[in-house]
C-alpha atoms as a PDB file:
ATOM      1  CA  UNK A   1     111.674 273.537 136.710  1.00  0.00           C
ATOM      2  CA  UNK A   2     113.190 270.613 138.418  1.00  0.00           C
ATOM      3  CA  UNK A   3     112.756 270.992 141.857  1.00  0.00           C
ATOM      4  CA  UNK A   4     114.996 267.656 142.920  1.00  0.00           C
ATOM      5  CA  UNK A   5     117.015 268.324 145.582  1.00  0.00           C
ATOM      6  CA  UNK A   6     121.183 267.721 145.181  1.00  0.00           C
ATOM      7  CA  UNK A   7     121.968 264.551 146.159  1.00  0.00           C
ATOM      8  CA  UNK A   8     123.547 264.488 149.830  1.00  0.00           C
ATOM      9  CA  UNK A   9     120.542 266.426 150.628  1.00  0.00           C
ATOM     10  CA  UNK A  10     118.260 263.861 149.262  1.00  0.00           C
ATOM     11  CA  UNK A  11     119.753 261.161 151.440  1.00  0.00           C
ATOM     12  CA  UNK A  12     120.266 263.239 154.680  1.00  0.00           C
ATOM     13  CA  UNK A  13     116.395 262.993 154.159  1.00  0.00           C
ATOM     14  CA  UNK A  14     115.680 260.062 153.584  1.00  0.00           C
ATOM     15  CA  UNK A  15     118.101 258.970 156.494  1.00  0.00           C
ATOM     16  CA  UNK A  16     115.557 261.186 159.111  1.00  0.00           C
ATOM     17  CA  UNK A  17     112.620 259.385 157.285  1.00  0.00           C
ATOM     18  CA  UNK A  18     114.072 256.126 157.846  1.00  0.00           C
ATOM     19  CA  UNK A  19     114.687 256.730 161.707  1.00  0.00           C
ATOM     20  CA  UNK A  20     111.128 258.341 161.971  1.00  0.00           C
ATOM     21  CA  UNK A  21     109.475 255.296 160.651  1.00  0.00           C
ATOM     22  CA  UNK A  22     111.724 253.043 163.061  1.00  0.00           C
ATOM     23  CA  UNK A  23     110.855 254.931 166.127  1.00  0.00           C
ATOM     24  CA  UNK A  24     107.061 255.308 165.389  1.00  0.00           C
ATOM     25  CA  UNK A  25     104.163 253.222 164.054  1.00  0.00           C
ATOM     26  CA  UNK A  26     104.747 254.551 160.771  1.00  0.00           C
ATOM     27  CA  UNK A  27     104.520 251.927 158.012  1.00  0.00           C
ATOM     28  CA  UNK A  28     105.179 253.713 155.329  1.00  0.00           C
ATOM     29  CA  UNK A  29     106.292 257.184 153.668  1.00  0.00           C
ATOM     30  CA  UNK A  30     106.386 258.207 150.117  1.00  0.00           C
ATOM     31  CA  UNK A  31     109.335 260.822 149.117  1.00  0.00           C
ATOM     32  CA  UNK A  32     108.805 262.441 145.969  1.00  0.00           C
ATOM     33  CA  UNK A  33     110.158 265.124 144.071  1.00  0.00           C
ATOM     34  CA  UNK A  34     108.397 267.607 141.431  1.00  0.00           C
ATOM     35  CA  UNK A  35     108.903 268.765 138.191  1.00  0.00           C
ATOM     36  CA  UNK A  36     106.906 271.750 137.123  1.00  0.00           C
ATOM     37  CA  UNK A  37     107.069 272.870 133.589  1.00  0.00           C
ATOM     38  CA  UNK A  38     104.397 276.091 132.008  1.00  0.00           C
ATOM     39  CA  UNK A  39     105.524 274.713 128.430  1.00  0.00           C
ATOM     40  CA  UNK A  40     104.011 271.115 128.395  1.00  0.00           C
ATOM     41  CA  UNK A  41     101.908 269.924 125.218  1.00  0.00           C
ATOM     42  CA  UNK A  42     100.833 266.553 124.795  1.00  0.00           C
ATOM     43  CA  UNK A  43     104.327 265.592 122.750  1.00  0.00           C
ATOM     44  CA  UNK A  44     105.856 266.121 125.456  1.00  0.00           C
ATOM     45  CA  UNK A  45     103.661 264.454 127.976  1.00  0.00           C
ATOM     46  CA  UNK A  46     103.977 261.082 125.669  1.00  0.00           C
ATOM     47  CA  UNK A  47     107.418 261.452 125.262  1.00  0.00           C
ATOM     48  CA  UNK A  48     108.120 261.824 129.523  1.00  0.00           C
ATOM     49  CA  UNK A  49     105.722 258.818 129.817  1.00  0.00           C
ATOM     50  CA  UNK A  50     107.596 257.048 126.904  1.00  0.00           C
ATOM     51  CA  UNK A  51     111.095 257.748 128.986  1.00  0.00           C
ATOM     52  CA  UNK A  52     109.286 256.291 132.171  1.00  0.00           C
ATOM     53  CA  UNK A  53     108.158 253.046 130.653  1.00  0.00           C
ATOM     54  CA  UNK A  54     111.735 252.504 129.458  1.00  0.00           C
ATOM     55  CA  UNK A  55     113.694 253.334 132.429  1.00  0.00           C
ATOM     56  CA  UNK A  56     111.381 251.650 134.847  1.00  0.00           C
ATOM     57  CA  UNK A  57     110.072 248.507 133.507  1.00  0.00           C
ATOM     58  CA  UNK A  58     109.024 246.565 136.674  1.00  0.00           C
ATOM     59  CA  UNK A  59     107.027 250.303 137.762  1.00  0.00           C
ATOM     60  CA  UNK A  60     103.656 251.349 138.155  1.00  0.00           C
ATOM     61  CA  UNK A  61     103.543 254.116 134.926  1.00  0.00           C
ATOM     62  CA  UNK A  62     101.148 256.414 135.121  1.00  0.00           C
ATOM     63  CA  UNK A  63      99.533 259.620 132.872  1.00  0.00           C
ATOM     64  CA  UNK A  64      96.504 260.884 134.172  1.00  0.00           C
ATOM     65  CA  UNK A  65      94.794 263.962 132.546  1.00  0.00           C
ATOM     66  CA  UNK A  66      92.131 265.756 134.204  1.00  0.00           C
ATOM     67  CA  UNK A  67      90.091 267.846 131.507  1.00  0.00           C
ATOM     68  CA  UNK A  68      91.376 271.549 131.562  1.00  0.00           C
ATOM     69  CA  UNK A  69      92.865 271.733 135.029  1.00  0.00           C
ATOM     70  CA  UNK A  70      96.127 269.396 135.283  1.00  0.00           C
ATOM     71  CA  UNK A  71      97.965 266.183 134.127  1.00  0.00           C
ATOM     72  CA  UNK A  72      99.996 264.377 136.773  1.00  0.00           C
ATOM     73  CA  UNK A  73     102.080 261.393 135.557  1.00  0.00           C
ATOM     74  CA  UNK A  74     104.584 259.156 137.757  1.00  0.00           C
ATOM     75  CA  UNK A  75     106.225 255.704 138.777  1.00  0.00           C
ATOM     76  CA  UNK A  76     105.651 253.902 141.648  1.00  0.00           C
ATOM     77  CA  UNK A  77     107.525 250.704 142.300  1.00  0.00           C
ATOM     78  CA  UNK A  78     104.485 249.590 144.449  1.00  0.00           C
ATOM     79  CA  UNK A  79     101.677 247.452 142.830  1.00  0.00           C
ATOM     80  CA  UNK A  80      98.629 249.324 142.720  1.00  0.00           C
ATOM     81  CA  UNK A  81      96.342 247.205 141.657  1.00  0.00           C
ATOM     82  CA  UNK A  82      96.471 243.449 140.245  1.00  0.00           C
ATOM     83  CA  UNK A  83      93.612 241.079 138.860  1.00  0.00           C
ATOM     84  CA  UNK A  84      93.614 237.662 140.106  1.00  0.00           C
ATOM     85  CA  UNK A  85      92.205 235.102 138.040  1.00  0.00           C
ATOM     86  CA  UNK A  86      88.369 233.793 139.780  1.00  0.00           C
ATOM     87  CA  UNK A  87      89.115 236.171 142.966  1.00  0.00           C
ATOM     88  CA  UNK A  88      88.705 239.891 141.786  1.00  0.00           C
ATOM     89  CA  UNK A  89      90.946 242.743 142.011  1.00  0.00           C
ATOM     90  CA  UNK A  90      93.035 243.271 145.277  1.00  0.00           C
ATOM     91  CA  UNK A  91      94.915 246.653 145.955  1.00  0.00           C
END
């Protein structure tokens, strides 16, 4: 079940989001929208993920599995995480 609102909703949202953050000290807000499916397998999973990779190559990808309870999976244009060479990791 795709639960993606249509379109001119979308942006009527993200238009009160916008003027939210610009009249508070919000930095930041992450939208997202949900899929929710009862007939995943781990074809499918791969395959989603696969899709992801392609479609958003400059994205965080992610697939994340937690052993019998849920498997989230998503793409975040923000870096997460990088190593820099001699300093360590920085988020």
């Amino acid at each position: 079940r795709d639960t993606a609102e249509p379109k001119e909703s979308y942006l009527q949202t993200i238009g009160r989001l916008v003027s939210r953050i610009q009249a508070t000290d919000l930095r930041k807000v992450v939208y997202a929208r949900q899929i929710e499916s009862s007939a995943c397998n781990k074809e499918l999973y791969y395959g989603v993920f696969k899709v992801l990779l392609e479609r958003f190559p400059d994205a965080f990808v992610s697939l994340v599995h937690l052993s019998g309870e849920e498997t989230w999976m998503g793409a975040s244009p923000e870096l997460l995480l990088s190593n820099i060479p001699g300093k360590g990791f920085k988020t």
